[in-house]
Protein backbone atom coordinates (compact mmCIF):
# COMPACT_ATOMS: atom_id res chain seq x y z
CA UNK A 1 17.26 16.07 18.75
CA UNK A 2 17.18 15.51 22.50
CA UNK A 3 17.63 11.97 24.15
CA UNK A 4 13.78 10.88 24.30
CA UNK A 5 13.54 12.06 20.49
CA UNK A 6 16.38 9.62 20.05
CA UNK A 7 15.16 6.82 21.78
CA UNK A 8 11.35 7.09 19.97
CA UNK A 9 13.48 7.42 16.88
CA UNK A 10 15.43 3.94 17.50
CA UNK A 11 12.07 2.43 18.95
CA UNK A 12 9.90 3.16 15.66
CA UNK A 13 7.66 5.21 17.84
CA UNK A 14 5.51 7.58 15.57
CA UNK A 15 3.85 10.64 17.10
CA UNK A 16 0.19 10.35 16.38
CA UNK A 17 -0.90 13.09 13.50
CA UNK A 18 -2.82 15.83 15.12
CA UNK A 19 -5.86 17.58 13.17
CA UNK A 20 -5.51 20.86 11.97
CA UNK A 21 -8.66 21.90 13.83
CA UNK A 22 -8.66 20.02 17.30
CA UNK A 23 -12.10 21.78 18.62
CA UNK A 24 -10.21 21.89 22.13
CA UNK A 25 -12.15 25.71 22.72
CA UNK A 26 -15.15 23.86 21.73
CA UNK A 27 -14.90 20.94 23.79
CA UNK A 28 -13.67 23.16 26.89
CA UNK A 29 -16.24 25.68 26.42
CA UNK A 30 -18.70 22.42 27.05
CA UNK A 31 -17.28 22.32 30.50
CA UNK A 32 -17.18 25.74 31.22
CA UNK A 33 -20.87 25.01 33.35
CA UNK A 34 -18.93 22.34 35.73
CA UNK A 35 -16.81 25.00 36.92
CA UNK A 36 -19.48 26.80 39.66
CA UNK A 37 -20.13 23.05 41.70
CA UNK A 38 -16.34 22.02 41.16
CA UNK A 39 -15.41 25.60 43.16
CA UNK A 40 -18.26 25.18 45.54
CA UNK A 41 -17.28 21.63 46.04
CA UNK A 42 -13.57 22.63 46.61
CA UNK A 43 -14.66 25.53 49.11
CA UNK A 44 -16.76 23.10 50.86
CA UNK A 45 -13.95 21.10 51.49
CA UNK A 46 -11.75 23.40 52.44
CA UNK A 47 -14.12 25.17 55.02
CA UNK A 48 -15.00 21.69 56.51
CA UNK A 49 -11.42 20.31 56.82
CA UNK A 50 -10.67 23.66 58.44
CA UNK A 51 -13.89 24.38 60.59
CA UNK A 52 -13.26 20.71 62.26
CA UNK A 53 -10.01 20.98 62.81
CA UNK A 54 -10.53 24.77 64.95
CA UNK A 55 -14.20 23.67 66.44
CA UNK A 56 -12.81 19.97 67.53
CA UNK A 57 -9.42 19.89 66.93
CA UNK A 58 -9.29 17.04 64.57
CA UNK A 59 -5.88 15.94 62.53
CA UNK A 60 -5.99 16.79 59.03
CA UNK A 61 -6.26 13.53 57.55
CA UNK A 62 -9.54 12.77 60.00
CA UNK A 63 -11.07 16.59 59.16
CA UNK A 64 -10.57 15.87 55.77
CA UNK A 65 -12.68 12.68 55.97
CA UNK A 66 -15.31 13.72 58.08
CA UNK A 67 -15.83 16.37 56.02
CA UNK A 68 -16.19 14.24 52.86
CA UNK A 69 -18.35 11.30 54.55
CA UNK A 70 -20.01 14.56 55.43
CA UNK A 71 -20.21 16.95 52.48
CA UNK A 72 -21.70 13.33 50.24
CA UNK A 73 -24.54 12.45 52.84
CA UNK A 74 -23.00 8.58 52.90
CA UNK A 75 -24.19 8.28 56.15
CA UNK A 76 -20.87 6.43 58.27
CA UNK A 77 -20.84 8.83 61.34
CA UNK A 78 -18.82 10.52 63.54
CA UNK A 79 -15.20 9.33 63.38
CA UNK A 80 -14.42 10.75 66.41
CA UNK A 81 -16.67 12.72 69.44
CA UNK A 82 -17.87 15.73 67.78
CA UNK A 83 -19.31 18.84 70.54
CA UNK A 84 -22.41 20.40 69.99
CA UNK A 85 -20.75 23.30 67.83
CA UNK A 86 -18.90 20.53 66.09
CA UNK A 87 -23.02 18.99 65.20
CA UNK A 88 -24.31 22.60 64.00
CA UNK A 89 -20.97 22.98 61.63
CA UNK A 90 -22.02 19.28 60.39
CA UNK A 91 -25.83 20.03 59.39
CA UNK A 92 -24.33 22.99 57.69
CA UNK A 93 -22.03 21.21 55.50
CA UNK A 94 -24.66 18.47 54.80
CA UNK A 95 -27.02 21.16 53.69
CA UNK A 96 -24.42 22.53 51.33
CA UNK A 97 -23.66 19.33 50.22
CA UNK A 98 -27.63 18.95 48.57
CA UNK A 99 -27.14 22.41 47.18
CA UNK A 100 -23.89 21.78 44.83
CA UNK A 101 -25.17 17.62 44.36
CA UNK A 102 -28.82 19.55 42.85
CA UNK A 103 -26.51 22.14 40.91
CA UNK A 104 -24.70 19.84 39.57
CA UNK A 105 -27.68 16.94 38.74
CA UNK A 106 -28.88 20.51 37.06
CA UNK A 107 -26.13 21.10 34.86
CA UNK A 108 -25.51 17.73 33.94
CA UNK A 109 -28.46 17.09 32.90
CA UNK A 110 -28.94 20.33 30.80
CA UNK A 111 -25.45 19.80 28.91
CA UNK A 112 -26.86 15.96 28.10
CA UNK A 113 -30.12 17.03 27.27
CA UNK A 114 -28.61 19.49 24.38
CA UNK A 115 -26.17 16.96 22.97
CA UNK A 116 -23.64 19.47 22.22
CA UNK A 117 -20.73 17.99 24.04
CA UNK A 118 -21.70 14.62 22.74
CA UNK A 119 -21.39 15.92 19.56
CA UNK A 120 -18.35 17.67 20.05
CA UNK A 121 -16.59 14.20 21.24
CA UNK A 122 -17.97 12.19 18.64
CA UNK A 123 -17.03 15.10 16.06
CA UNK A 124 -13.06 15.43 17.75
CA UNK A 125 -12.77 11.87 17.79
CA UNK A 126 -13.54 11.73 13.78
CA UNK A 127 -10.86 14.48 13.49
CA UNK A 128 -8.14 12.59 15.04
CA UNK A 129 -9.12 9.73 13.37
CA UNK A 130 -8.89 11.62 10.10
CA UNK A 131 -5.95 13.44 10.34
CA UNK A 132 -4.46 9.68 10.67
CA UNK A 133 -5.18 9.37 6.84
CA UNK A 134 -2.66 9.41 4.16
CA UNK A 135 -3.78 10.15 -0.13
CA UNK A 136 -6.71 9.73 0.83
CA UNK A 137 -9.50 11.24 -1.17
CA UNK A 138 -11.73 14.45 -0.20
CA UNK A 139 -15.46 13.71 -1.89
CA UNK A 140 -17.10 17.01 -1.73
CA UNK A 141 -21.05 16.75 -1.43
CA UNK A 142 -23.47 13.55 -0.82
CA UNK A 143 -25.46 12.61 -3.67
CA UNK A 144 -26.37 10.20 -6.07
CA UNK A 145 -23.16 10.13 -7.50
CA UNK A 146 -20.90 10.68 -4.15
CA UNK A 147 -23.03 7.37 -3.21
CA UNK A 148 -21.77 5.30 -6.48
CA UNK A 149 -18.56 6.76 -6.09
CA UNK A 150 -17.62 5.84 -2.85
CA UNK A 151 -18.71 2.53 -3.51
CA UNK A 152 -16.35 1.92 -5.78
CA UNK A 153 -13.50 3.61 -3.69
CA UNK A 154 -14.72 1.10 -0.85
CA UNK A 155 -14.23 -1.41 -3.51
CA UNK A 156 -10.68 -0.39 -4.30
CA UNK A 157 -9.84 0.04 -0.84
CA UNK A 158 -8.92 3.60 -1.42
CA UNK A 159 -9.49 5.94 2.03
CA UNK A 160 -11.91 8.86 1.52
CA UNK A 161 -13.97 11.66 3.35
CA UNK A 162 -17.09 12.94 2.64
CA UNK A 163 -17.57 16.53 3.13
CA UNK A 164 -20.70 18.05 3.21
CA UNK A 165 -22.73 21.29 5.11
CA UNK A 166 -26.03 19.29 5.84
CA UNK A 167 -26.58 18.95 9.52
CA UNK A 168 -27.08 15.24 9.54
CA UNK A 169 -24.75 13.79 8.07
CA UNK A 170 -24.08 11.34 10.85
CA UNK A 171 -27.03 9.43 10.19
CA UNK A 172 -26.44 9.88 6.38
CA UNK A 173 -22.82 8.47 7.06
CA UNK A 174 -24.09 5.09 9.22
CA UNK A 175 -26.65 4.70 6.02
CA UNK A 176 -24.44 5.15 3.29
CA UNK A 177 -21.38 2.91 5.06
CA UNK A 178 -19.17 6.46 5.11
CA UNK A 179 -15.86 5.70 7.13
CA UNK A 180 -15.25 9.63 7.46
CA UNK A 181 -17.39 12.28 6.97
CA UNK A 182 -16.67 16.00 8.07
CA UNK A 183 -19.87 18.56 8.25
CA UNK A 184 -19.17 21.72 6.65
CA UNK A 185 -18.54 23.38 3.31
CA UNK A 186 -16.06 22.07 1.27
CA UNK A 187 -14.60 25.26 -0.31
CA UNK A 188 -14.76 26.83 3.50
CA UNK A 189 -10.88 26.74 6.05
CA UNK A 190 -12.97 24.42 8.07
CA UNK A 191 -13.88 21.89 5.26
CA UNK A 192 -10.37 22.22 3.73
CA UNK A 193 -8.66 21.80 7.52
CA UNK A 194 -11.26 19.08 9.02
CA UNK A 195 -10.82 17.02 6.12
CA UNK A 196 -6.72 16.97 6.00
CA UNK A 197 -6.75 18.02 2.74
CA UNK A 198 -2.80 18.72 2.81
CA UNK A 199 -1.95 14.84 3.21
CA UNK A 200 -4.71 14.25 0.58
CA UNK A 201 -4.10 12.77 -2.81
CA UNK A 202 -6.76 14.62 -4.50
CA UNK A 203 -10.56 16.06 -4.35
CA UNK A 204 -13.60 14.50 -5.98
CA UNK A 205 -16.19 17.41 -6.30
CA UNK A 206 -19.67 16.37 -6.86
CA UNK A 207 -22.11 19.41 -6.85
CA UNK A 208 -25.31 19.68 -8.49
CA UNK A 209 -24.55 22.86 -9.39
CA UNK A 210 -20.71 24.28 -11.08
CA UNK A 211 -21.09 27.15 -8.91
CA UNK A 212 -20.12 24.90 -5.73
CA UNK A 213 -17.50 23.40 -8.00
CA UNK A 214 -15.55 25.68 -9.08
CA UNK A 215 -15.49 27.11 -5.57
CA UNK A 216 -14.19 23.87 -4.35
CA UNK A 217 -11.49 23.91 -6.81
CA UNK A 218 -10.34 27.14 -6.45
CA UNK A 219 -9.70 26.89 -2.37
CA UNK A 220 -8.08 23.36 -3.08
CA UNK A 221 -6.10 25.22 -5.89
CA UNK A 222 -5.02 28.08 -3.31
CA UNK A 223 -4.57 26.03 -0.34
CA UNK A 224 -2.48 23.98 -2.26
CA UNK A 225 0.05 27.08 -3.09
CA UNK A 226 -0.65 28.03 0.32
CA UNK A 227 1.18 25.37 1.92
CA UNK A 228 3.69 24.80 -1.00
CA UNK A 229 2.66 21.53 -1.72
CA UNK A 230 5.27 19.50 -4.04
CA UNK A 231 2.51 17.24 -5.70
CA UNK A 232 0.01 18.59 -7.02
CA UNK A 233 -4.02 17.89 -5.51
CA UNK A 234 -5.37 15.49 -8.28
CA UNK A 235 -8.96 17.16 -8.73
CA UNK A 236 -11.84 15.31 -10.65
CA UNK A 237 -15.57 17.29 -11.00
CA UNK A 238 -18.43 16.74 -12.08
CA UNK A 239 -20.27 18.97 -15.06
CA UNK A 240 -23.86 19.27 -16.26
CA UNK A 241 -22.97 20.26 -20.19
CA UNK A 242 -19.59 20.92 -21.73
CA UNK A 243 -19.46 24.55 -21.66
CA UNK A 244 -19.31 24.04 -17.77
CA UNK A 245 -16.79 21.21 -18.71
CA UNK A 246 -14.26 23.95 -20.15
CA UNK A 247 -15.11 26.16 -17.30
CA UNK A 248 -13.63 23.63 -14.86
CA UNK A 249 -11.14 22.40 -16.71
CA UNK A 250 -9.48 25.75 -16.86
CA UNK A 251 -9.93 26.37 -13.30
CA UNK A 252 -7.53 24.00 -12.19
CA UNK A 253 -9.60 20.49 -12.52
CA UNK A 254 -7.74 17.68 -13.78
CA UNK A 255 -10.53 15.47 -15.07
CA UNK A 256 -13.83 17.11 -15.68
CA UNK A 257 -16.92 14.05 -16.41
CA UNK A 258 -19.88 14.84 -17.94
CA UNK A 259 -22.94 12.30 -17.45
CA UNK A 260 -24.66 12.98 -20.39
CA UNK A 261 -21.46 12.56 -22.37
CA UNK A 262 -20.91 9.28 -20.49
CA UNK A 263 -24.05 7.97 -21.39
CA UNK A 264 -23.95 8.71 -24.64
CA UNK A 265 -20.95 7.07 -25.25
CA UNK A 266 -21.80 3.90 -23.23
CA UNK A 267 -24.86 4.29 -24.98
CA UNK A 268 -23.29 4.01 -28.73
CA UNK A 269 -20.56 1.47 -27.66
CA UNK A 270 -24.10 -0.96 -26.81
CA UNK A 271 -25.29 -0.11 -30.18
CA UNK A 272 -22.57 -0.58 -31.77
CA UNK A 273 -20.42 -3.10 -30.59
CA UNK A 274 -22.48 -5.07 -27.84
CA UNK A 275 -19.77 -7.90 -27.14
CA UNK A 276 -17.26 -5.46 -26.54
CA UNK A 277 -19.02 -3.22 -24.19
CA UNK A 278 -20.32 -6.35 -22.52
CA UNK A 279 -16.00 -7.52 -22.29
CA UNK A 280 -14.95 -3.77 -21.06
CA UNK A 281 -17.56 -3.99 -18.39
CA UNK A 282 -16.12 -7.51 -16.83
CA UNK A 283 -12.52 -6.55 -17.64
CA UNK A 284 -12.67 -3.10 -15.76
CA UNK A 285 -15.15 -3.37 -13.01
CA UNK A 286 -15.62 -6.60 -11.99
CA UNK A 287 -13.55 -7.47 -9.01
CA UNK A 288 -12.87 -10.44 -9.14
CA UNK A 289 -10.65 -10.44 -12.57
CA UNK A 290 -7.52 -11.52 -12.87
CA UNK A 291 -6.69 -9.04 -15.52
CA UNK A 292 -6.09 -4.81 -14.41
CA UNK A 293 -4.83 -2.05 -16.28
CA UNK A 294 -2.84 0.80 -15.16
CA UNK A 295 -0.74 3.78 -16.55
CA UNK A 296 3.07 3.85 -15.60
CA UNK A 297 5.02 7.51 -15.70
CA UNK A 298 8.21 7.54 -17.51
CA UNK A 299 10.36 10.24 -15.42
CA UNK A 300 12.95 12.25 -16.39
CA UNK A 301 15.58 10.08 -14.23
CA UNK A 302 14.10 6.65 -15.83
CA UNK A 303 17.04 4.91 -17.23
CA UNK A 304 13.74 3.60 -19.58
CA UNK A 305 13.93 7.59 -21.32
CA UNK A 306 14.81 7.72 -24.98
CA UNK A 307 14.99 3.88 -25.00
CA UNK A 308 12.82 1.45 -27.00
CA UNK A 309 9.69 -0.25 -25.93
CA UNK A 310 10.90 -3.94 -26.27
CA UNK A 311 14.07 -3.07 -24.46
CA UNK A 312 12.24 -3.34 -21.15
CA UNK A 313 11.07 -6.73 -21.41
CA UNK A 314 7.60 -6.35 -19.54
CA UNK A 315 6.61 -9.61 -21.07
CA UNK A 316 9.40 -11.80 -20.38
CA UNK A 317 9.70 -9.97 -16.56
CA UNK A 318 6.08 -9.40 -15.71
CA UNK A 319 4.11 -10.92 -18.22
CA UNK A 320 2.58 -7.41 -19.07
CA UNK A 321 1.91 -5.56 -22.55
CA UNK A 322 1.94 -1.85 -23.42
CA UNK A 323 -1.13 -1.47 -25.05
CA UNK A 324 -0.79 2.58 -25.57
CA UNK A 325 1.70 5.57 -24.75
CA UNK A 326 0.75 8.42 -23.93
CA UNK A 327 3.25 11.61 -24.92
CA UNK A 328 3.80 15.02 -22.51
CA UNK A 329 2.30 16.78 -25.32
CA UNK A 330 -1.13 14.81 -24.85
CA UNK A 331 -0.91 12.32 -28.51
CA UNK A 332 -1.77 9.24 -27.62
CA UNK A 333 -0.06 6.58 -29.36
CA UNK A 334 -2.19 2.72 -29.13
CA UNK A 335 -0.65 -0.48 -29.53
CA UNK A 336 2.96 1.00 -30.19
CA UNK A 337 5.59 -1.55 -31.83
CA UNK A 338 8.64 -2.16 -29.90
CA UNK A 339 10.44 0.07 -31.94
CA UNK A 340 8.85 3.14 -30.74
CA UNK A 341 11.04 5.21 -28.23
CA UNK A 342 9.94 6.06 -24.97
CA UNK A 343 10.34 9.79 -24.03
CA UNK A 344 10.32 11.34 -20.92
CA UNK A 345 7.68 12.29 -18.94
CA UNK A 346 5.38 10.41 -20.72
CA UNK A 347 3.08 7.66 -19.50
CA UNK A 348 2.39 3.91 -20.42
CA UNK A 349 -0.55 2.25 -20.78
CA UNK A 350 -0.08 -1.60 -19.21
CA UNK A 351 -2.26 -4.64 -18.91
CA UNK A 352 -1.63 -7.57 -16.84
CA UNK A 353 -2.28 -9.02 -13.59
CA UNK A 354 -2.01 -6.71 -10.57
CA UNK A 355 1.83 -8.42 -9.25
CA UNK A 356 3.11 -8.06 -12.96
CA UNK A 357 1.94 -4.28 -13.26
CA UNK A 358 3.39 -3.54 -10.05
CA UNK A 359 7.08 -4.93 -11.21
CA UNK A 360 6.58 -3.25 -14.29
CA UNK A 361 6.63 -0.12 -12.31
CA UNK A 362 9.35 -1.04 -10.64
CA UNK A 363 10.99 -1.86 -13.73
CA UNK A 364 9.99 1.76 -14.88
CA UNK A 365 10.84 3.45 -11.18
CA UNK A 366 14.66 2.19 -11.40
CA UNK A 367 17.50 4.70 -12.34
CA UNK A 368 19.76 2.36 -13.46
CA UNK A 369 18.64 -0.45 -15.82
CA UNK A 370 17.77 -3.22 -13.24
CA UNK A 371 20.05 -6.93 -13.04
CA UNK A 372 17.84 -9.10 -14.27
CA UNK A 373 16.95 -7.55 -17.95
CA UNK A 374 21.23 -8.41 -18.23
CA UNK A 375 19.68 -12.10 -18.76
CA UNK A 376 16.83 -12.15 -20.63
């Protein structure tokens, strides 16, 4: 680590995370026209600077002028007597001077009438801005359900992109209040690399068709070896029927939803218990409850492993109840008595308010049992 490193280092100064596709050929090969009128306009210089310095013998500094004033038609004058030879070399360099100004009105105007390389910035600009992102989410397709989706993730203040191949999906973006929003196939290296998928959390895929999903999942699946990710992506999908559910599932998705299925069962839980669908729906998605629930992994290192339930004390700490544990194995255990032992790797199930859950999982986090459950 050299001395500036060092000094950033002491500073808190943070590099700023570079894209893995920066579109710097792209963006260069947009200027690749300027380069005839910026030569021309250099030659020009050089010729005039020269030719009045040999035809009049004029310092540098005042042939370098003249020959600017000059070579841009301003219109100031002589800055010093010019001969007749001297008058000829200027009409020359004035004429030259409307040639590259016309070639290069020309080519600015065809590069602006295109768009391309306002595109390109608006497009590199995204990336950067992107690549800034940390577990964020990758969406993969716009639709109906990408719309109510990211809605929610708005709602939860959780960062996302939305990738997609469709050519406008700048104007879909600015309609559907899209933050970030990367054109191109999901499953594709440029969807995967545009969208930062390696400091991702996870993917949402949300095809209309399981073909496009399960080719999403697979390239997140293999990128994700790829780079030898620790953590794995956390992939949710999307499925039509559940023979397509299994299909996924097996692929590498972690949470497969089927509509119909959903429906269905929101469906029933109306028939059959109205009050209780109608107390789910304000205690899970209405914002402005006081009440949240969250699951809490029990790791290996824990000093909460092979201990009892009611030896944590979430309701005398953080006012929060286990409500369910869920086992390694998959059983799901509800409304366990403090009796039952936690084991590791397993996962509660908490309700409370949003501060208690949060030093519950501190509680749970800690290595050593923590100070304050001494007194309690």
């Amino acid at each position: 680590m050299n001395i500036v490193q060092k000094f950033k280092k002491f500073l808190g100064w943070r590099s700023t995370p570079k894209p893995h596709i920066t579109l710097n050929d792209e963006y260069y090969g947009h200027l690749a026209p300027f380069r005839l009128p910026f030569i021309l306009t250099v030659l020009v210089m050089l010729i005039g600077t020269v030719g009045y310095m040999l035809i009049d013998n004029f310092p540098l500094m005042d042939a370098i002028y003249q020959t600017g004033i000059t070579f841009t038609t301003v219109g100031f004058g002589e800055i010093r007597p010019i001969s007749d030879a001297g008058r000829i070399f200027t009409i020359t360099l004035i004429i030259f001077g409307f040639v590259v100004f016309s070639i290069a009105i020309g080519i600015i105007a065809e590069v602006v009438k295109k768009g391309e390389f306002q595109k390109t910035i608006k497009e590199r600009k995204m990336l950067y801005e992107i690549a800034r992102l940390k577990h964020h989410f990758v969406v993969c397709y716009h639709n109906e359900f990408t719309i109510q989706v990211t809605k929610q993730l708005r709602a939860s203040h959780i960062p996302f992109v939305v990738v997609d191949p469709r050519e406008d999906m700048e104007e879909i973006a600015k309609k559907y209040h899209y933050p970030y929003f990367v054109s191109a196939e999901p499953h594709t290296e440029a969807g995967i690399l545009k969208s930062h998928l390696s400091s991702a959390k996870g993917v949402i895929t949300l095809a209309d068709n399981v073909a496009d999903n399960i080719a999403t999942i697979a390239s997140a699946r293999l990128y994700e070896r790829e780079i030898h990710r620790g953590r794995k992506f956390l992939i949710i999908a999307n499925a039509k029927n559940n023979e397509d559910d299994q299909k996924l599932l097996k692929l590498g998705a972690n949470k497969v939803v089927t509509a119909t299925k959903l429906m269905a069962q929101r469906i029933n839980a109306m028939a059959a218990r109205p009050d209780m669908e109608n107390l789910l729906q304000e205690f899970l998605y209405k914002k402005d409850t006081p009440l949240d629930m969250e699951e809490a992994k029990v790791s290996k290192t824990s000093w909460l492993t092979l201990k009892k339930i009611k030896e944590a004390h979430f309701r005398d700490i953080a006012n929060v109840t286990v409500v369910g544990v869920r086992q390694k194995d998959g059983k799901f255990i509800p409304m366990p008595k403090g009796d039952t032992i936690i084991m590791p790797e397993s996962k509660l199930l908490l309700i409370g308010t949003g501060e208690g859950i949060y030093k519950a999982k501190k509680i749970i986090r800690k290595k050593a049992k923590p100070e304050e459950l001494k007194y309690v």
